[in-house]
PDB file of N, CA and C in Angstrom:
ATOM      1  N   UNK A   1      47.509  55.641 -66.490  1.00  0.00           N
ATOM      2  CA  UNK A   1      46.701  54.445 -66.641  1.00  0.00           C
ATOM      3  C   UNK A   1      46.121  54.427 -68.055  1.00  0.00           C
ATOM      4  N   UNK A   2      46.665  53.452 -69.350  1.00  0.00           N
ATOM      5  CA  UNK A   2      45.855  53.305 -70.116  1.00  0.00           C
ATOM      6  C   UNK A   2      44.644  53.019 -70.167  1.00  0.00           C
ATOM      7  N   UNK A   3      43.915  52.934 -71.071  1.00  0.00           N
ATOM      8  CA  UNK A   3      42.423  52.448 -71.067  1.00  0.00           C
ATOM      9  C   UNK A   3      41.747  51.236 -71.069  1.00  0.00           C
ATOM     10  N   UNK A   4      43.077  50.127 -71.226  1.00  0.00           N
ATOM     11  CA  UNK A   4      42.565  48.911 -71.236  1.00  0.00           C
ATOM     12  C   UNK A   4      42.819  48.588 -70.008  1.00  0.00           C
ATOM     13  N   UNK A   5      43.926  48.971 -68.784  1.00  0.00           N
ATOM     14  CA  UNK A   5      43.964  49.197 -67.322  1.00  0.00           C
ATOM     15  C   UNK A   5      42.566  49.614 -66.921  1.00  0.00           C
ATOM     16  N   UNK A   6      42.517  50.802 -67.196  1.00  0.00           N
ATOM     17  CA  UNK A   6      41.093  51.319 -66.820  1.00  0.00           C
ATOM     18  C   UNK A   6      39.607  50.668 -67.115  1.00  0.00           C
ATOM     19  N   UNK A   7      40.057  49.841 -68.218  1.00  0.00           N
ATOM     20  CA  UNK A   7      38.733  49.032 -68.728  1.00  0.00           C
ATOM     21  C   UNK A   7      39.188  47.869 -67.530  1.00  0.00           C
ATOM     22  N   UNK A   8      39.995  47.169 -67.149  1.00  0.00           N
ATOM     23  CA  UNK A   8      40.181  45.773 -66.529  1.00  0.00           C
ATOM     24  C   UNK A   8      39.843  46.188 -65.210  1.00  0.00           C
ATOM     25  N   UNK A   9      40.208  47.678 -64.538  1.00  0.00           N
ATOM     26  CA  UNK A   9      39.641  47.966 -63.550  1.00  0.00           C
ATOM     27  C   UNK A   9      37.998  48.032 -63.020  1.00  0.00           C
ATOM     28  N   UNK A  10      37.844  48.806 -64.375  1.00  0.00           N
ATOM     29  CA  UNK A  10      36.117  48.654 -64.198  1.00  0.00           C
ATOM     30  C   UNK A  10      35.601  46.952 -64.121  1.00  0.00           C
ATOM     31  N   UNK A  11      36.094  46.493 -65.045  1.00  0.00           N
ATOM     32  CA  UNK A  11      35.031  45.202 -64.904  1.00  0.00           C
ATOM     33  C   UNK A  11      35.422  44.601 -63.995  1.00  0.00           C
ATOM     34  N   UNK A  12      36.543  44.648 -63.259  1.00  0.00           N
ATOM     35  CA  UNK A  12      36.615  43.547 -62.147  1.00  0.00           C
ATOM     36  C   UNK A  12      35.675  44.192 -60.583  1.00  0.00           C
ATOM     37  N   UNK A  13      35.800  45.453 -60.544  1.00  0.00           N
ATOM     38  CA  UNK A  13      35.337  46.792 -60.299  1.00  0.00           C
ATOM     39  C   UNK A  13      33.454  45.611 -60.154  1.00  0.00           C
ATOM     40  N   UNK A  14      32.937  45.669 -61.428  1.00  0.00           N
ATOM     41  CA  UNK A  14      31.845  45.176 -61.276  1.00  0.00           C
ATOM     42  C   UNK A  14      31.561  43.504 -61.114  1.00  0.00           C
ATOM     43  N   UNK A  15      32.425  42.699 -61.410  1.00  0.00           N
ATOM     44  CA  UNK A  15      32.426  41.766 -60.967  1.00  0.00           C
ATOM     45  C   UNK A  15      32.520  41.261 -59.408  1.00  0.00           C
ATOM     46  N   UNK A  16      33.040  42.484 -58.579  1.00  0.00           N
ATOM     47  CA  UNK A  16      33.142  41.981 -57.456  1.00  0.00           C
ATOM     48  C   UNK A  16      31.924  42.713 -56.738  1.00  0.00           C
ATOM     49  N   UNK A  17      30.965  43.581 -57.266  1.00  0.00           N
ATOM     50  CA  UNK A  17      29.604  43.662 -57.034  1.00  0.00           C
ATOM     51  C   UNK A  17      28.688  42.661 -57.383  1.00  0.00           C
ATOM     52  N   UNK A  18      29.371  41.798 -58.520  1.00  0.00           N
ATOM     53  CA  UNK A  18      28.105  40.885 -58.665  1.00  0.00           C
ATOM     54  C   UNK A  18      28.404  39.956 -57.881  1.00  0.00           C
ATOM     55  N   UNK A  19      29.267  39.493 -57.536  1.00  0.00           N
ATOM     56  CA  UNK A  19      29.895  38.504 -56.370  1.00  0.00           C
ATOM     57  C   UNK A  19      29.281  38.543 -55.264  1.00  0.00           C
ATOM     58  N   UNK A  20      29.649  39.816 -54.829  1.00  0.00           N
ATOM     59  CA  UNK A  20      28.846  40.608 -53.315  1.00  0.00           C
ATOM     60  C   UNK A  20      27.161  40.442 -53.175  1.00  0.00           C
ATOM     61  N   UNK A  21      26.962  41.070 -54.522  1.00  0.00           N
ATOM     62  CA  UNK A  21      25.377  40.634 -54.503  1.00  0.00           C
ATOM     63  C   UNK A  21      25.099  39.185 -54.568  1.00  0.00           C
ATOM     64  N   UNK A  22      25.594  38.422 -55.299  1.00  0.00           N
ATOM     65  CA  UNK A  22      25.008  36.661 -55.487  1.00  0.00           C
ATOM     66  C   UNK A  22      25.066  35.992 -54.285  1.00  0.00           C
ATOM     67  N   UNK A  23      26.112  36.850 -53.838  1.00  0.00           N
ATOM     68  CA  UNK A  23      26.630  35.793 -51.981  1.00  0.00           C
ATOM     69  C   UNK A  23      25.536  36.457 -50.569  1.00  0.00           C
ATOM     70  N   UNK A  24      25.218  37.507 -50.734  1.00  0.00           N
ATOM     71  CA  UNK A  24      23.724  38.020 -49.991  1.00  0.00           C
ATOM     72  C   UNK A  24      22.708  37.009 -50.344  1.00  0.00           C
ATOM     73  N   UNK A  25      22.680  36.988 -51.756  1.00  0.00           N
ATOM     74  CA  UNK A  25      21.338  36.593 -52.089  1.00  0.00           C
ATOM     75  C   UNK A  25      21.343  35.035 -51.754  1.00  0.00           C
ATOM     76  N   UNK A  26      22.223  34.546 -52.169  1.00  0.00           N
ATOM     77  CA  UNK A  26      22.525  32.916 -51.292  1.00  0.00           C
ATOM     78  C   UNK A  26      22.466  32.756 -49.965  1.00  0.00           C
ATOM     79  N   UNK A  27      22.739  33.887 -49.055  1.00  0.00           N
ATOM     80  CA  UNK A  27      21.777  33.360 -47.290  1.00  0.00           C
ATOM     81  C   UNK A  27      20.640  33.896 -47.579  1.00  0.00           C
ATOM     82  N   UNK A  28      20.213  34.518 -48.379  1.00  0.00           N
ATOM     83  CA  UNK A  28      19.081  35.073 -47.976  1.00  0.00           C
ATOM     84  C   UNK A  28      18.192  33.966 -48.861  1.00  0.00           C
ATOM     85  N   UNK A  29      18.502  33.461 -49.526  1.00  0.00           N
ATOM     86  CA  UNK A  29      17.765  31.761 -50.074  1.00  0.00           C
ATOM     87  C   UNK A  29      18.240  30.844 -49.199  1.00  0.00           C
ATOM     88  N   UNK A  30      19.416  30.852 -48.782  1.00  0.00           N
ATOM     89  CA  UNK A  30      19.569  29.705 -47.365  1.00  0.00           C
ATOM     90  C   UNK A  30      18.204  29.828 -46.196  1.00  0.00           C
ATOM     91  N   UNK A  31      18.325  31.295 -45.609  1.00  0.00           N
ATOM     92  CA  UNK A  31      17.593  31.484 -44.544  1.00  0.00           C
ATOM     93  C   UNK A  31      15.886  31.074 -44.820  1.00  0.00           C
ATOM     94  N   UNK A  32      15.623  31.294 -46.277  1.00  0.00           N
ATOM     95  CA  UNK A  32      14.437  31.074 -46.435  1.00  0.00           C
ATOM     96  C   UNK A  32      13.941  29.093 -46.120  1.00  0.00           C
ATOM     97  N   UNK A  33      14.916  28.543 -46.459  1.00  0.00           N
ATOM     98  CA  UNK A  33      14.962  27.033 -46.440  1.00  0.00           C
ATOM     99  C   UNK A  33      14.930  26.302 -45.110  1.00  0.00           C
ATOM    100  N   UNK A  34      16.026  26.991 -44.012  1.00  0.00           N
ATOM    101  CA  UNK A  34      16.569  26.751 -42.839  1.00  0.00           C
ATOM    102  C   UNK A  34      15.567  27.576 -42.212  1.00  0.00           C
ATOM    103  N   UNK A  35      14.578  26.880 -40.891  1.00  0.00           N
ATOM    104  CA  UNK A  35      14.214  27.535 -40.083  1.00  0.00           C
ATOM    105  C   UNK A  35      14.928  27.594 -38.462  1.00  0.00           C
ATOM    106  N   UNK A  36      15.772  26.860 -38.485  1.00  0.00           N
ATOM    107  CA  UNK A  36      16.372  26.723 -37.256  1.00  0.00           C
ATOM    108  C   UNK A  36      17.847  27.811 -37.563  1.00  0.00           C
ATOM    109  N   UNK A  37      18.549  28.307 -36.415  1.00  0.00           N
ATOM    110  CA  UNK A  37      19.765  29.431 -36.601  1.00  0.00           C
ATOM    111  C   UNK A  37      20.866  28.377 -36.717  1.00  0.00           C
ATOM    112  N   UNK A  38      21.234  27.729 -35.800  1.00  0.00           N
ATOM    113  CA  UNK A  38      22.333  26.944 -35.705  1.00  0.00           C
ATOM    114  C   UNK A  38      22.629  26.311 -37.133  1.00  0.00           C
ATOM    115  N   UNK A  39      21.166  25.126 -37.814  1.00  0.00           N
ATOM    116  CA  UNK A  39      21.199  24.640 -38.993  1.00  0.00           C
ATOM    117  C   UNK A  39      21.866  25.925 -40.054  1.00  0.00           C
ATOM    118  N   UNK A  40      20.895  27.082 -40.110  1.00  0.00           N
ATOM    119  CA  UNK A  40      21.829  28.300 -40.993  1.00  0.00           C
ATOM    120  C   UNK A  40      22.847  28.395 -40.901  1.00  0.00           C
ATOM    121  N   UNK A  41      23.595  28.669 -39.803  1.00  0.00           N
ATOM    122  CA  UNK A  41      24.841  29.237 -39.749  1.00  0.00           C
ATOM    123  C   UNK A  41      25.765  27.827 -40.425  1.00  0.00           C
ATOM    124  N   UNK A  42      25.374  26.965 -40.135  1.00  0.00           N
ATOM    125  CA  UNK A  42      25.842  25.619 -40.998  1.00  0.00           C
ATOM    126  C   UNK A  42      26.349  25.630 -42.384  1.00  0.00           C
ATOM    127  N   UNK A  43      25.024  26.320 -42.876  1.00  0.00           N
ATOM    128  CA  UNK A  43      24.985  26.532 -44.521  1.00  0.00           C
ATOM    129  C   UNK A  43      25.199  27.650 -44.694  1.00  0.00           C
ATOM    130  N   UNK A  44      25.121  28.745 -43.807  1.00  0.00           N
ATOM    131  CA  UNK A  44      26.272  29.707 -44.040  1.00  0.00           C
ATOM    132  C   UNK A  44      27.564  29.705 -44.573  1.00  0.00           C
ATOM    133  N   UNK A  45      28.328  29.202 -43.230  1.00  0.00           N
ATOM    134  CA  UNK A  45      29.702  28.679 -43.512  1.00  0.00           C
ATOM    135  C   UNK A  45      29.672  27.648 -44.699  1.00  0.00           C
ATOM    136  N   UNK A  46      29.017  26.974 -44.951  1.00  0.00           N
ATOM    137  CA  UNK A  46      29.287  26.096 -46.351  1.00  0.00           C
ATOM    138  C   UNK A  46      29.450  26.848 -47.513  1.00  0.00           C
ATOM    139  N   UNK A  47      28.146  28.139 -47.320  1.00  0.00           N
ATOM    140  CA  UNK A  47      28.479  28.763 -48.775  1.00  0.00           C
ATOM    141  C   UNK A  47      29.677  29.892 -48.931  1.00  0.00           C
ATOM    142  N   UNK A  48      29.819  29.858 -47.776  1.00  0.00           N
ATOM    143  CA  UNK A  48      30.973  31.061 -47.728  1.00  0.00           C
ATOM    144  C   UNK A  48      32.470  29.886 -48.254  1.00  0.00           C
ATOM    145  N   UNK A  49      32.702  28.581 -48.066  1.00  0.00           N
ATOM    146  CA  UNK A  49      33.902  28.257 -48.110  1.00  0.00           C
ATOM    147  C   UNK A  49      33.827  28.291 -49.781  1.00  0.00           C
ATOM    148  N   UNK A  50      32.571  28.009 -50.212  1.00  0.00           N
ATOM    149  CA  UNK A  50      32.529  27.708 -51.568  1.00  0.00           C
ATOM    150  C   UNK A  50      32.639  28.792 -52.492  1.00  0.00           C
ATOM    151  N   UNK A  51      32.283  29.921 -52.053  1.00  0.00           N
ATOM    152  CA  UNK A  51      32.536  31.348 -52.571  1.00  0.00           C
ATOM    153  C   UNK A  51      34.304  31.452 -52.123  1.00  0.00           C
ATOM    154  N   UNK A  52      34.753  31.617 -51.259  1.00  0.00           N
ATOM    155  CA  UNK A  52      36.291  31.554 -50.893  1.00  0.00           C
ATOM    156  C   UNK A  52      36.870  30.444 -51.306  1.00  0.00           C
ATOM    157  N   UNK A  53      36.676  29.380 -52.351  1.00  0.00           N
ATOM    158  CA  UNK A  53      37.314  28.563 -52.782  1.00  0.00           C
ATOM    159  C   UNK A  53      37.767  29.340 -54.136  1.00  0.00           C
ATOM    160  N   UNK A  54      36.861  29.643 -54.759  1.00  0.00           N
ATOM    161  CA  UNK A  54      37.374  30.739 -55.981  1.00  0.00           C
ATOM    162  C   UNK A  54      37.932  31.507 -56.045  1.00  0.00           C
ATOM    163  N   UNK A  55      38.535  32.382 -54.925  1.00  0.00           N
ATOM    164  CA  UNK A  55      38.941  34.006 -54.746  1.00  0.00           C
ATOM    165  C   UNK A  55      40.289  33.867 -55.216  1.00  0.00           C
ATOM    166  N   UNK A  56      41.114  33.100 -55.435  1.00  0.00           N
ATOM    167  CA  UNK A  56      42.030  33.021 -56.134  1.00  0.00           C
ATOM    168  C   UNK A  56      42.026  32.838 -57.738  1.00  0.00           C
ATOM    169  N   UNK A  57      40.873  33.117 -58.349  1.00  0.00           N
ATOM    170  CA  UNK A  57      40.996  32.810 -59.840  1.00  0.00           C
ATOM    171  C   UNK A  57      40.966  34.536 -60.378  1.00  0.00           C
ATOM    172  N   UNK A  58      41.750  34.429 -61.369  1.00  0.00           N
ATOM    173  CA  UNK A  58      42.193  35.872 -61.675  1.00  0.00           C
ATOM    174  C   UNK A  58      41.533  36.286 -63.020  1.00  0.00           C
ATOM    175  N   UNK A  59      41.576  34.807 -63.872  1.00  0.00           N
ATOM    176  CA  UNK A  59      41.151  35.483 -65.349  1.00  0.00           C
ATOM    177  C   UNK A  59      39.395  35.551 -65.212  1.00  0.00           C
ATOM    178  N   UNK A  60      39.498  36.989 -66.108  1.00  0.00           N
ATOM    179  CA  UNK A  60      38.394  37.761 -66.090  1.00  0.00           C
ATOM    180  C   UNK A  60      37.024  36.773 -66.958  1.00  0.00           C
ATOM    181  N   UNK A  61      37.708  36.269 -67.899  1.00  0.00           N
ATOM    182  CA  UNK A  61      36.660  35.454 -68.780  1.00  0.00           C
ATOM    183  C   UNK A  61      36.350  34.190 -67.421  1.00  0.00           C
ATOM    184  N   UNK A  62      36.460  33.860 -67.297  1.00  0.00           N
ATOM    185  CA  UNK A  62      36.727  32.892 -66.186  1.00  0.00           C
ATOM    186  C   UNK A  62      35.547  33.229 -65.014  1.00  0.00           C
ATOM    187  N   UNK A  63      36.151  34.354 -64.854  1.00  0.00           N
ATOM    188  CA  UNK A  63      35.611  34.663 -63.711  1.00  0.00           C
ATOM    189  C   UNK A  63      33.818  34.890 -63.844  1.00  0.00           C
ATOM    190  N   UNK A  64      33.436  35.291 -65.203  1.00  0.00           N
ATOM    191  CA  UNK A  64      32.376  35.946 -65.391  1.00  0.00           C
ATOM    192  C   UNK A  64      31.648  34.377 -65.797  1.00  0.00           C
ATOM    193  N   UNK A  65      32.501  33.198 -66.436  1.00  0.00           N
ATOM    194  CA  UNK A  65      31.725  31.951 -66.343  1.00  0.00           C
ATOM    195  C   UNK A  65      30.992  31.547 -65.123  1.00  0.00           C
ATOM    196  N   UNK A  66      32.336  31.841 -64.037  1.00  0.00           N
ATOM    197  CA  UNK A  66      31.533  31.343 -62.674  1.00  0.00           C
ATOM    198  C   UNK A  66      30.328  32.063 -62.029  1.00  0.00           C
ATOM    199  N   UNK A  67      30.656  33.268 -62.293  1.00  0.00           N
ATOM    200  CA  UNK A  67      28.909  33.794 -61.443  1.00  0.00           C
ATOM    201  C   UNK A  67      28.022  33.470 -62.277  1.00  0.00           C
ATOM    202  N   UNK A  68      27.860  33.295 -63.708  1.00  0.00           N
ATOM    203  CA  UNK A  68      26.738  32.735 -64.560  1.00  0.00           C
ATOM    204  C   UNK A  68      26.681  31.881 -64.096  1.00  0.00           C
ATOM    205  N   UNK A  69      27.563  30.962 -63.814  1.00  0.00           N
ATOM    206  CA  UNK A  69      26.920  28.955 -63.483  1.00  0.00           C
ATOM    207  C   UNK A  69      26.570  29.600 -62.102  1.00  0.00           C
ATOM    208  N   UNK A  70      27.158  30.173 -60.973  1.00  0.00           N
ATOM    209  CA  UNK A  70      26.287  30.607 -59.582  1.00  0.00           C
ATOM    210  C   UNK A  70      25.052  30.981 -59.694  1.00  0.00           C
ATOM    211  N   UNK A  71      24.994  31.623 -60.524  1.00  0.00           N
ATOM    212  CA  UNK A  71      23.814  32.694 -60.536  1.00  0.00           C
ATOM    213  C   UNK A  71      22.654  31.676 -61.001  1.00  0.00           C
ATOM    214  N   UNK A  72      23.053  30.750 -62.039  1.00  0.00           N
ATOM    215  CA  UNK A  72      22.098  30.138 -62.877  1.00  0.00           C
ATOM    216  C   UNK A  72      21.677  28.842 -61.296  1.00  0.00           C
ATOM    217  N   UNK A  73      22.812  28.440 -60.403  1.00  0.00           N
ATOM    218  CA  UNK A  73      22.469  27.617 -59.525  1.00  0.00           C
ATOM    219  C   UNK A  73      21.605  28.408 -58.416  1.00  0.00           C
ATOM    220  N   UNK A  74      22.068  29.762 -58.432  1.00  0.00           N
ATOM    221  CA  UNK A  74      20.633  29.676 -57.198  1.00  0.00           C
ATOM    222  C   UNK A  74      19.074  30.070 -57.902  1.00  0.00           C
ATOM    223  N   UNK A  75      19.405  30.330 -58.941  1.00  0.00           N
ATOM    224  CA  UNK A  75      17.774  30.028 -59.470  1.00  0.00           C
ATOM    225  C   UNK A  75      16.982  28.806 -59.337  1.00  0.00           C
ATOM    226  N   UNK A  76      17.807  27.965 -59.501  1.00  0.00           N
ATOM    227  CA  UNK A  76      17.908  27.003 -59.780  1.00  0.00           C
ATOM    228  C   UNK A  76      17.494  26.156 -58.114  1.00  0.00           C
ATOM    229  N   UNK A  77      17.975  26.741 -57.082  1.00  0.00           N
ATOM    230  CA  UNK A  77      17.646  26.159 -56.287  1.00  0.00           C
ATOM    231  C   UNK A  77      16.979  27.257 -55.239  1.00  0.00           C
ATOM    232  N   UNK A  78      16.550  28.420 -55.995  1.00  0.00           N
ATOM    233  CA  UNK A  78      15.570  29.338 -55.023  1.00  0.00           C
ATOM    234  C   UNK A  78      14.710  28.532 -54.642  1.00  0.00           C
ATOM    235  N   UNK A  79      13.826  29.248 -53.320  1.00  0.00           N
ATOM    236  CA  UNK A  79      12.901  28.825 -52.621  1.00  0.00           C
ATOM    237  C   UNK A  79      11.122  29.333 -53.260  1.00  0.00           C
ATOM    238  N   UNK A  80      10.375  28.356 -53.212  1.00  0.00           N
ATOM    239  CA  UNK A  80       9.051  28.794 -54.532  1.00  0.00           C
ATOM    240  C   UNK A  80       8.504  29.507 -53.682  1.00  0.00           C
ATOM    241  N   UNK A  81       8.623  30.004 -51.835  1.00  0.00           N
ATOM    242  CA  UNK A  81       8.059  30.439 -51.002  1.00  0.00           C
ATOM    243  C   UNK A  81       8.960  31.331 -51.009  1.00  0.00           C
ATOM    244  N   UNK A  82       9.575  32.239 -51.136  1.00  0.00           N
ATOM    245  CA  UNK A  82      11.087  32.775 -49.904  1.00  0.00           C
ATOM    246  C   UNK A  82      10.250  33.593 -48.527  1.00  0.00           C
ATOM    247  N   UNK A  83      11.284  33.362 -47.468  1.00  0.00           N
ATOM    248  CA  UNK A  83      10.608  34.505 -46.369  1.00  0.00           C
ATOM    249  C   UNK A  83      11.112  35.729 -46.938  1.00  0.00           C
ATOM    250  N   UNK A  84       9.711  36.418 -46.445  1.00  0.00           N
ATOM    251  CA  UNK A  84       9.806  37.875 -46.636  1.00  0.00           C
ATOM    252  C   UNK A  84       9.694  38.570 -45.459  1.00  0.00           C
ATOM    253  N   UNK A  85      10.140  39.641 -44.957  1.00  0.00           N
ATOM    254  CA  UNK A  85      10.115  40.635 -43.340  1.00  0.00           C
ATOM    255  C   UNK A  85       8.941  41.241 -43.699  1.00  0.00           C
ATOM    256  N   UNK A  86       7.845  40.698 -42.338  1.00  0.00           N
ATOM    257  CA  UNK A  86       6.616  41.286 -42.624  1.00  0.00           C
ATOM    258  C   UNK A  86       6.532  42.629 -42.869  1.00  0.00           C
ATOM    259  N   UNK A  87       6.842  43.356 -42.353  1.00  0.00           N
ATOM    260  CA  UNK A  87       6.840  44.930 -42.982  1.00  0.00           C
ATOM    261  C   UNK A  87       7.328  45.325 -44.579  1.00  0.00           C
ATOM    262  N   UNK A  88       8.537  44.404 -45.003  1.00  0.00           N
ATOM    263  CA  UNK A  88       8.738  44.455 -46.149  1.00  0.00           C
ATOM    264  C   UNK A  88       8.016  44.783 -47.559  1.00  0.00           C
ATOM    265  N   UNK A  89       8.218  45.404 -48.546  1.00  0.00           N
ATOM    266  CA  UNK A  89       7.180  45.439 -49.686  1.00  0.00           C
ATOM    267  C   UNK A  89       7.115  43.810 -49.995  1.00  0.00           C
ATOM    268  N   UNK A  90       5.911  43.368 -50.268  1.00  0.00           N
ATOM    269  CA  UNK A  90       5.256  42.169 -50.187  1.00  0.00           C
ATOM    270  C   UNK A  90       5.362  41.267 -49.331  1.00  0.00           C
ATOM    271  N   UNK A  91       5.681  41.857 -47.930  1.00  0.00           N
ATOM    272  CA  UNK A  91       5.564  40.729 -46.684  1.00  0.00           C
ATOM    273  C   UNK A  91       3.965  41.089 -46.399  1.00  0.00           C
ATOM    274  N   UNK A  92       3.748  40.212 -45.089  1.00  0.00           N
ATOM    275  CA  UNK A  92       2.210  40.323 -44.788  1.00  0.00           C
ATOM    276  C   UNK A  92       2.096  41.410 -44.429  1.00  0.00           C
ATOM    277  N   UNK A  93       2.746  42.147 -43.240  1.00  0.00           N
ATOM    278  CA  UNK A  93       2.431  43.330 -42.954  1.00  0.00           C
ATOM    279  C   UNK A  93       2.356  44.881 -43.548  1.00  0.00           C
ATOM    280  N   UNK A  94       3.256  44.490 -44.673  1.00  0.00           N
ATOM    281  CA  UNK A  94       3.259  45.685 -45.456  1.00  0.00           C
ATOM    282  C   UNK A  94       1.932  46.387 -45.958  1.00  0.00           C
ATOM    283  N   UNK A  95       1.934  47.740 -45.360  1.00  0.00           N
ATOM    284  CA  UNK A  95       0.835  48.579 -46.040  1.00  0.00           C
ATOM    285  C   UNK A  95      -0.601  47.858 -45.208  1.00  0.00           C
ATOM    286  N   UNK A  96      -0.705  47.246 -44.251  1.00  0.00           N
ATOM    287  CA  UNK A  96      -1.813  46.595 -43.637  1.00  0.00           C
ATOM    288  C   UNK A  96      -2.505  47.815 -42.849  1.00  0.00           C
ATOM    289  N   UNK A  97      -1.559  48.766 -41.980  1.00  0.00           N
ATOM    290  CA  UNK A  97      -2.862  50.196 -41.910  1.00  0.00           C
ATOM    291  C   UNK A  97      -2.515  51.050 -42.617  1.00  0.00           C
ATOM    292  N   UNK A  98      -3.185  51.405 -43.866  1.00  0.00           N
ATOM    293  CA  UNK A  98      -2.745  52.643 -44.475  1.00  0.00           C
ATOM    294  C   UNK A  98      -3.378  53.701 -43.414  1.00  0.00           C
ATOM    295  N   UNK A  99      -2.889  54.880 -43.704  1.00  0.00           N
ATOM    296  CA  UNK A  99      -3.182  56.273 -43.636  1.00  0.00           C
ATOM    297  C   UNK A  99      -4.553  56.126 -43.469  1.00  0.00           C
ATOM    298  N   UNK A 100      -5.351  57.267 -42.967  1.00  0.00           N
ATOM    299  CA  UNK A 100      -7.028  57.286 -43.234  1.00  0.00           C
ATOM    300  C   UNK A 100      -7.080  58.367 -44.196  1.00  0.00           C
ATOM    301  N   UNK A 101      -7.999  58.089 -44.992  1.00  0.00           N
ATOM    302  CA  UNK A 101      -8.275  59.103 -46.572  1.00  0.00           C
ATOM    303  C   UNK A 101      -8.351  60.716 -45.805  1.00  0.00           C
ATOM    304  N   UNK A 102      -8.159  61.295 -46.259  1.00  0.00           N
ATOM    305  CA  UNK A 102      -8.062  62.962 -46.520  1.00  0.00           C
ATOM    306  C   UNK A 102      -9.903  62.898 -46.563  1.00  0.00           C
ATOM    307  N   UNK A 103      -9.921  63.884 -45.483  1.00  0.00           N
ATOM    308  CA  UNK A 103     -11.807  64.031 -45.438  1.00  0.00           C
ATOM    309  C   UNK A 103     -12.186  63.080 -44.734  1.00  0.00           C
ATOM    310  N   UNK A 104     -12.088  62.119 -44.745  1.00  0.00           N
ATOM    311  CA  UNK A 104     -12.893  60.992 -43.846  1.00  0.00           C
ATOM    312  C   UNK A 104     -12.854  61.252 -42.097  1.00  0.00           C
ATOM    313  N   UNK A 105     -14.301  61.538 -41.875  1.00  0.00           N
ATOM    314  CA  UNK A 105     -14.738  61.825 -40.400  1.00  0.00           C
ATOM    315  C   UNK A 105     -15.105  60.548 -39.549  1.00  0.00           C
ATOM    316  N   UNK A 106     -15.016  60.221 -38.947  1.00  0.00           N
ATOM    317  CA  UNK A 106     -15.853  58.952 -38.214  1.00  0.00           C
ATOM    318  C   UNK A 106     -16.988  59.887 -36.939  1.00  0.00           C
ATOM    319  N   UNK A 107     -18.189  59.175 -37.043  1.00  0.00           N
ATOM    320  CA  UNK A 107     -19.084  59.912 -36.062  1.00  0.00           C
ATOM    321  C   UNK A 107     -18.949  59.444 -35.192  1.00  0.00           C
ATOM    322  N   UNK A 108     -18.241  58.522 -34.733  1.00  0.00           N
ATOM    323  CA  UNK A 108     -17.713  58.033 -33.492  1.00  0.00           C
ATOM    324  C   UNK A 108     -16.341  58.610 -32.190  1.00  0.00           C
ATOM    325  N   UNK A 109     -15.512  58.846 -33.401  1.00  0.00           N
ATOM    326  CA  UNK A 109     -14.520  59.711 -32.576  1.00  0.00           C
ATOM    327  C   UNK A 109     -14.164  61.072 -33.687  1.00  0.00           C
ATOM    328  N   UNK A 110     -14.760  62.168 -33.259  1.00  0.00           N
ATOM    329  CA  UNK A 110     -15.119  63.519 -34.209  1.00  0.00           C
ATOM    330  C   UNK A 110     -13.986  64.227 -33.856  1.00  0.00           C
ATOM    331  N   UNK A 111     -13.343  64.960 -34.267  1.00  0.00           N
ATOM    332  CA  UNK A 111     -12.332  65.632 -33.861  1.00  0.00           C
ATOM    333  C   UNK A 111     -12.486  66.967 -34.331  1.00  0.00           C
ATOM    334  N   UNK A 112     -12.327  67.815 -33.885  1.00  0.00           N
ATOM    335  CA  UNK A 112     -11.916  69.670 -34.539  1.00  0.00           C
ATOM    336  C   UNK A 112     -10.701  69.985 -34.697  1.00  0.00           C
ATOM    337  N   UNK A 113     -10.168  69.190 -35.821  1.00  0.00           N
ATOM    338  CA  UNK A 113      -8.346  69.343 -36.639  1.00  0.00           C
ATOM    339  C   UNK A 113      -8.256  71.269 -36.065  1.00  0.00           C
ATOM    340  N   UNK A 114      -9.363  71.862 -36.532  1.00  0.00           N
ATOM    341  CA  UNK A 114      -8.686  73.088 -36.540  1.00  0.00           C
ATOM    342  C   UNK A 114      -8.174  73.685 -34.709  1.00  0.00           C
ATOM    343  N   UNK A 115      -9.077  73.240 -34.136  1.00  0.00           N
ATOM    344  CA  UNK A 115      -8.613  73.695 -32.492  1.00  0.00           C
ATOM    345  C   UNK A 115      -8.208  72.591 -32.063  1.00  0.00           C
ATOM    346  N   UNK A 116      -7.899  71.273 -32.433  1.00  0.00           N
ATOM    347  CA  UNK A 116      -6.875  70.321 -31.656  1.00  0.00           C
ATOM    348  C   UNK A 116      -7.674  69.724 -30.015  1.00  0.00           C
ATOM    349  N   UNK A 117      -8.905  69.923 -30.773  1.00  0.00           N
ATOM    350  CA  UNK A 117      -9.644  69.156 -29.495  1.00  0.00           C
ATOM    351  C   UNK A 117     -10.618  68.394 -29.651  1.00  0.00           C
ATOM    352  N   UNK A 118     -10.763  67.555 -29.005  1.00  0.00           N
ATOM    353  CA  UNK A 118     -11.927  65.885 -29.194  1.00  0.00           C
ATOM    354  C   UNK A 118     -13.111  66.459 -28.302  1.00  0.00           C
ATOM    355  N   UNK A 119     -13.770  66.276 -29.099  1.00  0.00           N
ATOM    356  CA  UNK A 119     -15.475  66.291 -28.796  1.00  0.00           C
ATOM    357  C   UNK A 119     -15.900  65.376 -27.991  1.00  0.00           C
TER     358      UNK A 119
END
């Protein structure tokens, strides 16, 4: 394998990660828009035909135009809210009970950590 093989491998190599990633990130800006499942799966399948309308284009310059104009369209039409999974880092629930601090006793429910028994 020469090196310009090996170079055409890599970048297509990463082009079809950025593909993979842009097409996640497009339901996951669909789902934020669509609150109903049925309506999603709608615009699911829409964005999937529109991603599989391209899969036949081969040249590399080409190819790297189209995820820029994709990429630049779902900015473009992100959500100014997106849903987030409450547990998620920056959903609501995230981090809502931390831990209790190191040292902190409550005189209400006292415990003896060292013998494992409630007072």
């Amino acid at each position: 394998m020469s090196l310009t093989e090996a170079g055409y491998a890599a970048r297509r190599a990463a082009q079809q990660e950025r593909v993979r990633i842009l097409y996640r990130q497009c339901l996951k800006n669909a789902l934020s828009w669509v609150i109903r499942r049925p309506l999603f799966y709608e615009d699911a399948s829409r964005i999937r035909d529109e991603f599989e309308a391209y899969r036949h284009v081969d040249d590399i310059d080409t190819i790297d135009r189209m995820i820029g104009a994709a990429e630049a369209k779902l900015i473009r039409w992100s959500h100014p809210d997106p849903y987030i999974v409450p547990w998620a880092p920056k959903g609501s629930k995230f981090a809502r009970n931390p831990p209790v601090p190191e040292g902190f006793v409550d005189s209400d429910w006292n415990c003896d950590l060292d013998n494992k028994e409630v007072h």
